[in-house]
Protein backbone atom coordinates (compact mmCIF):
# COMPACT_ATOMS: atom_id res chain seq x y z
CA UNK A 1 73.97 159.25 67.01
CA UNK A 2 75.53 159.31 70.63
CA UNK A 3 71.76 158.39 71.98
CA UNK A 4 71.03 155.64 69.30
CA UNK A 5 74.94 154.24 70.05
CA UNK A 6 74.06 153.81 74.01
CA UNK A 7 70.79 152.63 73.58
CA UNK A 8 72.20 149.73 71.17
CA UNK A 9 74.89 148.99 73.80
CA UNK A 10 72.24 148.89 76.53
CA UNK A 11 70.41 146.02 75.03
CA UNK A 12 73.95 144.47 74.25
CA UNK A 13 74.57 144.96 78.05
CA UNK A 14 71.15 143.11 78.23
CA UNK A 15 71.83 139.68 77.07
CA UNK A 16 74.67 139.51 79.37
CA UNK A 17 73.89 136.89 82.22
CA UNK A 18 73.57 138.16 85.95
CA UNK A 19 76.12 136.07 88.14
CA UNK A 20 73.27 133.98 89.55
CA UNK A 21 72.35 132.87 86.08
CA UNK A 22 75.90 131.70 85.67
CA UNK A 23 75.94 129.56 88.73
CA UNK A 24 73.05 127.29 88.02
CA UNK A 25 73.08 124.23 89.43
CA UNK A 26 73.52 122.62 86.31
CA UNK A 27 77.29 124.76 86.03
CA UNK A 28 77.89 123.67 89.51
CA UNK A 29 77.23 119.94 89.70
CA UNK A 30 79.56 119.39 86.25
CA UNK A 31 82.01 121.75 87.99
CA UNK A 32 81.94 119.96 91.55
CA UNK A 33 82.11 116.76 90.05
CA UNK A 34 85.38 117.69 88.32
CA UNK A 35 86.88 118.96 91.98
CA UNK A 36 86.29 116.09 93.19
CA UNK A 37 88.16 113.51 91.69
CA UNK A 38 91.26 113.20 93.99
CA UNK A 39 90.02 114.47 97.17
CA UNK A 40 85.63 113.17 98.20
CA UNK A 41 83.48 116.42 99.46
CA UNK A 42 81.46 115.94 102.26
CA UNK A 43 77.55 116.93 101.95
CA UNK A 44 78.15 119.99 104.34
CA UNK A 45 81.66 121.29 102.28
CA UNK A 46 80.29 124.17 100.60
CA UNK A 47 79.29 125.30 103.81
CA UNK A 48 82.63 124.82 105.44
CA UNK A 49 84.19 126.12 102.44
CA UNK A 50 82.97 129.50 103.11
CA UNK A 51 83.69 129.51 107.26
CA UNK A 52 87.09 127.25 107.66
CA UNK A 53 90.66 126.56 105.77
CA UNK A 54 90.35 123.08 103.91
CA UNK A 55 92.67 120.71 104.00
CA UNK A 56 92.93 117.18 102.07
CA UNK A 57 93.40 114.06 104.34
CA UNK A 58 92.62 111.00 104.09
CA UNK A 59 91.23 111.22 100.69
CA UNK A 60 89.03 113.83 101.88
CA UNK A 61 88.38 117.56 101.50
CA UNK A 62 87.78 118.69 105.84
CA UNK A 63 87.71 122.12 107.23
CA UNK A 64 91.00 122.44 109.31
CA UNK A 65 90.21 125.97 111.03
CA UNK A 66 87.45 128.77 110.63
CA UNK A 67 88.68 132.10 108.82
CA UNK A 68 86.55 134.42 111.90
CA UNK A 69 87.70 134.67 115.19
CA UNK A 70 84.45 132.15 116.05
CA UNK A 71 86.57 129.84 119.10
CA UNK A 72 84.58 132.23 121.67
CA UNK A 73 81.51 130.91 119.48
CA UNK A 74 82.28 127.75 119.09
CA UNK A 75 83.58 127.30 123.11
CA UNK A 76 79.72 128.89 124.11
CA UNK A 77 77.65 126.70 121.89
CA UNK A 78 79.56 123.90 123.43
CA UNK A 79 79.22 124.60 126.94
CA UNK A 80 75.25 126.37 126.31
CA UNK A 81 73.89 125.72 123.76
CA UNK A 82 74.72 123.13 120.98
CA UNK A 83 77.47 122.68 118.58
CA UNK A 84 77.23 120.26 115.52
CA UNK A 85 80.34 118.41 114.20
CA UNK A 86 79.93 116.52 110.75
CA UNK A 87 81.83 113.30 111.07
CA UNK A 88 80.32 112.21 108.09
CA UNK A 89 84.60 111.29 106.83
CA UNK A 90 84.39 107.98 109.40
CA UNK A 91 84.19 105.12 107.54
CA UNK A 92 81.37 102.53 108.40
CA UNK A 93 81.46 98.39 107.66
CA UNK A 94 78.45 96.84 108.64
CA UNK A 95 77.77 93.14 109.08
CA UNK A 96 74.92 90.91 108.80
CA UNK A 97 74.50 87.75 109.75
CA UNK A 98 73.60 85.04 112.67
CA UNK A 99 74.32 86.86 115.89
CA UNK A 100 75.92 84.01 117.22
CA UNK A 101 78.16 83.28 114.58
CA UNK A 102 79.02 87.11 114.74
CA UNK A 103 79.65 86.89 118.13
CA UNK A 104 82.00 84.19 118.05
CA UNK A 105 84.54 85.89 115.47
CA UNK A 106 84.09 89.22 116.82
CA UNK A 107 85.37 88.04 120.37
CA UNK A 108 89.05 87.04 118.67
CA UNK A 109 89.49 90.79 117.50
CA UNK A 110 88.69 92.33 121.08
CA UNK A 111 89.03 91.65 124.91
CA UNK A 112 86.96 91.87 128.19
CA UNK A 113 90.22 93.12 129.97
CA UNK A 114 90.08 96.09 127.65
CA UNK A 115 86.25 96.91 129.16
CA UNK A 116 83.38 97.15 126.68
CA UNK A 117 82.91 94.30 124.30
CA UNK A 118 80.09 93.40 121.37
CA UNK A 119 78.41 91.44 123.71
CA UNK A 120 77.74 93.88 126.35
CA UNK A 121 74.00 92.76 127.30
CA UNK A 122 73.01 97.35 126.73
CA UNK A 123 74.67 97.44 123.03
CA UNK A 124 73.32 94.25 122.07
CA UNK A 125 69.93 94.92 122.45
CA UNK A 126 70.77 98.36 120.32
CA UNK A 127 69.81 100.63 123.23
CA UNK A 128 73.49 102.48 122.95
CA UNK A 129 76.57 102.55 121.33
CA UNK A 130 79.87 101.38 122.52
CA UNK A 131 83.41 101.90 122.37
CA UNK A 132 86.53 99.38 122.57
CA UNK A 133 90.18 99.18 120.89
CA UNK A 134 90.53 96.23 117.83
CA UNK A 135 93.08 93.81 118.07
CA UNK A 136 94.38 91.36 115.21
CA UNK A 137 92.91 87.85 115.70
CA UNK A 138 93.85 86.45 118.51
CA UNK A 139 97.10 88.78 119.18
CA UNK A 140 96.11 90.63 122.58
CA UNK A 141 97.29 92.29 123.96
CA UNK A 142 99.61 92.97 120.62
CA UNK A 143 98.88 94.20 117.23
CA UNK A 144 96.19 96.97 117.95
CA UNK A 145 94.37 97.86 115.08
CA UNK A 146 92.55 101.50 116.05
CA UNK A 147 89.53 102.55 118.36
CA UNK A 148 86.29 101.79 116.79
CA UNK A 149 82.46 102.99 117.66
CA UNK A 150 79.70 100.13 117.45
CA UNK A 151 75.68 99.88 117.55
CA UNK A 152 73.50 96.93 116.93
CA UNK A 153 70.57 96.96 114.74
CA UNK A 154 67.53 96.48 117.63
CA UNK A 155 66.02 92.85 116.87
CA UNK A 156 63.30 92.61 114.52
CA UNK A 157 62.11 88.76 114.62
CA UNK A 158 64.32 87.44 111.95
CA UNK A 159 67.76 85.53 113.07
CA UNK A 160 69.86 87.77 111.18
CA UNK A 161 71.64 91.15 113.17
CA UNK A 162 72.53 94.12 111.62
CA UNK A 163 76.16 95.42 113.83
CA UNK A 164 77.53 98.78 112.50
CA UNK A 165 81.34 99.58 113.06
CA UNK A 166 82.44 103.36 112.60
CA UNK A 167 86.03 103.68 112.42
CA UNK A 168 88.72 106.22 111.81
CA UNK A 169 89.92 106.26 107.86
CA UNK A 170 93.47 106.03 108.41
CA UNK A 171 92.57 102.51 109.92
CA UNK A 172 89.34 101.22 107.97
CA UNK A 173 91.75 99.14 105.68
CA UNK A 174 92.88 97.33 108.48
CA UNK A 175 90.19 96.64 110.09
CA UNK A 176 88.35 95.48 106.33
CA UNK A 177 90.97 93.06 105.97
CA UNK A 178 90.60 91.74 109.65
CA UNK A 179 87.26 91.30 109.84
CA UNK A 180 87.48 89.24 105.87
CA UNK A 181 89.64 86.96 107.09
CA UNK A 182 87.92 86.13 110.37
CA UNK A 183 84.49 85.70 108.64
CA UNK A 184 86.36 84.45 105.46
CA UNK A 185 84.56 86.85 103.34
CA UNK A 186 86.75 86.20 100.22
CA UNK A 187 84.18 86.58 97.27
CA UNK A 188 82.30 90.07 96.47
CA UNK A 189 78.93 89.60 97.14
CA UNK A 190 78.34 92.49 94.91
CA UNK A 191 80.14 94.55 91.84
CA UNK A 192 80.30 98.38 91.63
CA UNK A 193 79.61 99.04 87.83
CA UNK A 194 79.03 102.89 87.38
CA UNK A 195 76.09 102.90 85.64
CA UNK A 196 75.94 106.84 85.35
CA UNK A 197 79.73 107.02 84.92
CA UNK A 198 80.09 109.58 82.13
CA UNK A 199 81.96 108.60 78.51
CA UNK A 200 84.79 110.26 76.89
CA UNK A 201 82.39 112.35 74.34
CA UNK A 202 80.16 113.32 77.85
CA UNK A 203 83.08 114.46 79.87
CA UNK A 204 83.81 116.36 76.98
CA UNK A 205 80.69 117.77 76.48
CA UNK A 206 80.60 118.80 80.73
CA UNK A 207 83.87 120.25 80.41
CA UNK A 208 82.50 122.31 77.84
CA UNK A 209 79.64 123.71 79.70
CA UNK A 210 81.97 124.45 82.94
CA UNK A 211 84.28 126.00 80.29
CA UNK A 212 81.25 128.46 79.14
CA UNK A 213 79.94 129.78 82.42
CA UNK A 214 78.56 132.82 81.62
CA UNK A 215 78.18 132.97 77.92
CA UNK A 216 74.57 132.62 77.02
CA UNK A 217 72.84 129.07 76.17
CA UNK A 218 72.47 128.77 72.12
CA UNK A 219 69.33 128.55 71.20
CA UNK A 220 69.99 125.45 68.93
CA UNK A 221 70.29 123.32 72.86
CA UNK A 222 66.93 121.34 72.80
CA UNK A 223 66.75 120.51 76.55
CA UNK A 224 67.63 124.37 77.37
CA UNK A 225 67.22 124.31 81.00
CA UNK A 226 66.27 120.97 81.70
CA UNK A 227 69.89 119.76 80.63
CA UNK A 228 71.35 118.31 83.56
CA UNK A 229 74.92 116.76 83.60
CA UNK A 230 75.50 113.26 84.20
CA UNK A 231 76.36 112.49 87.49
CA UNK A 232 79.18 110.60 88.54
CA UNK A 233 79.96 107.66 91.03
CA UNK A 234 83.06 108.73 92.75
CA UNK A 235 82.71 106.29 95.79
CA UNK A 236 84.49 107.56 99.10
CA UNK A 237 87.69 108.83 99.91
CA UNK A 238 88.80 105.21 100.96
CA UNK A 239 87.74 103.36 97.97
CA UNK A 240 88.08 103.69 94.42
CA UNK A 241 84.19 103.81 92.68
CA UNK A 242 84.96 100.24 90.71
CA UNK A 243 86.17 98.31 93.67
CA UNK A 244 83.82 96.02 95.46
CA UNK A 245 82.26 96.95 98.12
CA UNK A 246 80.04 94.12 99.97
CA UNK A 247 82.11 90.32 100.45
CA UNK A 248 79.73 87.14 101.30
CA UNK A 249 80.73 84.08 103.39
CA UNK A 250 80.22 80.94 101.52
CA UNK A 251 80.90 79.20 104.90
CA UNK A 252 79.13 81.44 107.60
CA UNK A 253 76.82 83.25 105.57
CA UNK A 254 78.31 86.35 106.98
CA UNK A 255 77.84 89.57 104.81
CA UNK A 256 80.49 92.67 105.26
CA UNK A 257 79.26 95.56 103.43
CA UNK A 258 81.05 99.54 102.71
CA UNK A 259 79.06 101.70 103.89
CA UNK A 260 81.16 104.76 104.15
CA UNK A 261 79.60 108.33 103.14
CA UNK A 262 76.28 106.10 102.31
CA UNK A 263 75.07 107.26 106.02
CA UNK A 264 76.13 110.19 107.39
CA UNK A 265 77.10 111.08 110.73
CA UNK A 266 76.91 114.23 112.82
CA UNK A 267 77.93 114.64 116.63
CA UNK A 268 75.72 117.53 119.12
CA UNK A 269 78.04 118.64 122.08
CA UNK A 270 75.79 120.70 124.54
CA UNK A 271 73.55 120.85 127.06
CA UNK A 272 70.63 122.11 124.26
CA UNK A 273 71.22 118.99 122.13
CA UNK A 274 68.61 116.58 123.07
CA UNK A 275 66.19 120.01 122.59
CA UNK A 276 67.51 120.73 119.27
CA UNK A 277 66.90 116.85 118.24
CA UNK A 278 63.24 116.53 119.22
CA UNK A 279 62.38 119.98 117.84
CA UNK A 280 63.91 118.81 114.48
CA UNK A 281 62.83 115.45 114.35
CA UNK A 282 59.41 114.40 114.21
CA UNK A 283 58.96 110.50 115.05
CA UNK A 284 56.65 108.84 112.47
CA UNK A 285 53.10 107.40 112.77
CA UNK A 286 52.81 104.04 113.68
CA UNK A 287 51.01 101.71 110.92
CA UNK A 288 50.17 98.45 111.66
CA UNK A 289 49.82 96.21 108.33
């Protein structure tokens, strides 16, 4: 009886699910998506998660300090080898439009005595990025707005530019509602509707499967494993998901779009970095149409 009794609570033991069968990625993304409402992830957090303290700021979830003793690490990389920094939380507005007209409106917001402007002959062919200091219209040297990072879009042939602005979050407000009323980019070119945004009956249904990690799939579940959860527009840590988030000139034809956490950014500090770049990247073939 004792033999029979272990043998039956073997195959009990069986059916239990090993711990990576109860993280599948279909657990995780439902779960994920849940942590995230208040506070955006970035795409490296689950990494950081496991190395640094997090902290939420500025609608985000960063990593504030690592949990080793890794500033020896860290300070060696830096001075030889290479250390990557994911600055992917900077917000980024780009404009399109004539690059005259973009020229004109941008030179009320900034000033040569400062140094570096947009029209610096080396950024405005898209060779390099610059730095200056915003200023409200016309108010220099008063009324700073925050530091900003720029790079043109090199020229293509067409009339239109392509001018990317990375700025800090605590100031990208400021600066969106700056550079509106210069252009006078008043109507939303474009509407956010969530078109994967989950119903009431869905969110119950994820909830349920986060709420069941580890118990065993019932049989009567068609899709099985191919069940993925529906995944949610959360937008950025800046904007709420059904806010717009491109305005259109009727006037100037000048476009502002949001395009913050839609291209990520990552910084190298090191002597190794330009090594590490062309060893990971791997330029494309020309083809000529």
């Amino acid at each position: 009886k004792q033999a029979e009794k272990a043998v039956h609570q073997k195959k009990e033991q069986s059916k239990t699910k090993c711990r990576k069968a109860r993280r599948r990625h279909i657990n995780l993304v439902a779960e994920f998506n849940r942590r995230q409402r208040k506070n955006i992830w970035l795409e490296t957090h689950v990494w950081h998660a496991k190395r640094f303290h997090m902290i939420k700021k500025w609608g985000y979830c960063l990593g504030d300090s690592p949990t080793e003793k890794c500033y020896r690490a860290c300070y060696r990389a830096m001075t030889k080898h290479c250390l990557l920094q994911d600055l992917s939380y900077y917000c980024c507005l780009e404009l399109t439009g004539k690059e005259n007209e973009l020229l004109k409106q941008l030179g009320r917001i900034c000033s040569i005595d400062t140094g570096l402007t947009f029209e610096e002959a080396c950024c405005l062919s898209g060779r390099f990025e610059g730095s200056l200091n915003l200023y409200r219209a016309d108010r220099y040297p008063e009324d700073m707005l925050g530091p900003v990072t720029f790079i043109w879009k090199p020229r293509d042939g067409s009339e239109n530019r392509h001018l990317w602005i990375w700025m800090h979050p605590a100031v990208k407000q400021d600066v969106l509602r700056e550079l509106q009323a210069i252009f006078q980019c008043s109507e939303p070119e474009e509407i956010c509707i969530p078109e994967p945004v989950t119903t009431s009956i869905q969110e119950e249904e994820q909830m349920g499967v986060v709420l069941n990690l580890g118990k065993k799939r019932k049989k009567e579940d068609k899709q099985g494993e191919k069940a993925v959860p529906v995944k949610k527009i959360i937008g950025d840590g800046t904007r709420d998901p059904c806010q717009s988030y491109s305005w259109v000139s009727q006037a100037t034809g000048i476009v502002i779009s949001d395009r913050t956490m839609e291209i990520l950014r990552y910084r190298l500090i090191g002597p190794l970095s330009h090594s590490v770049l062309t060893e990971t990247l791997k330029a494309a073939a020309l083809q000529t149409v």
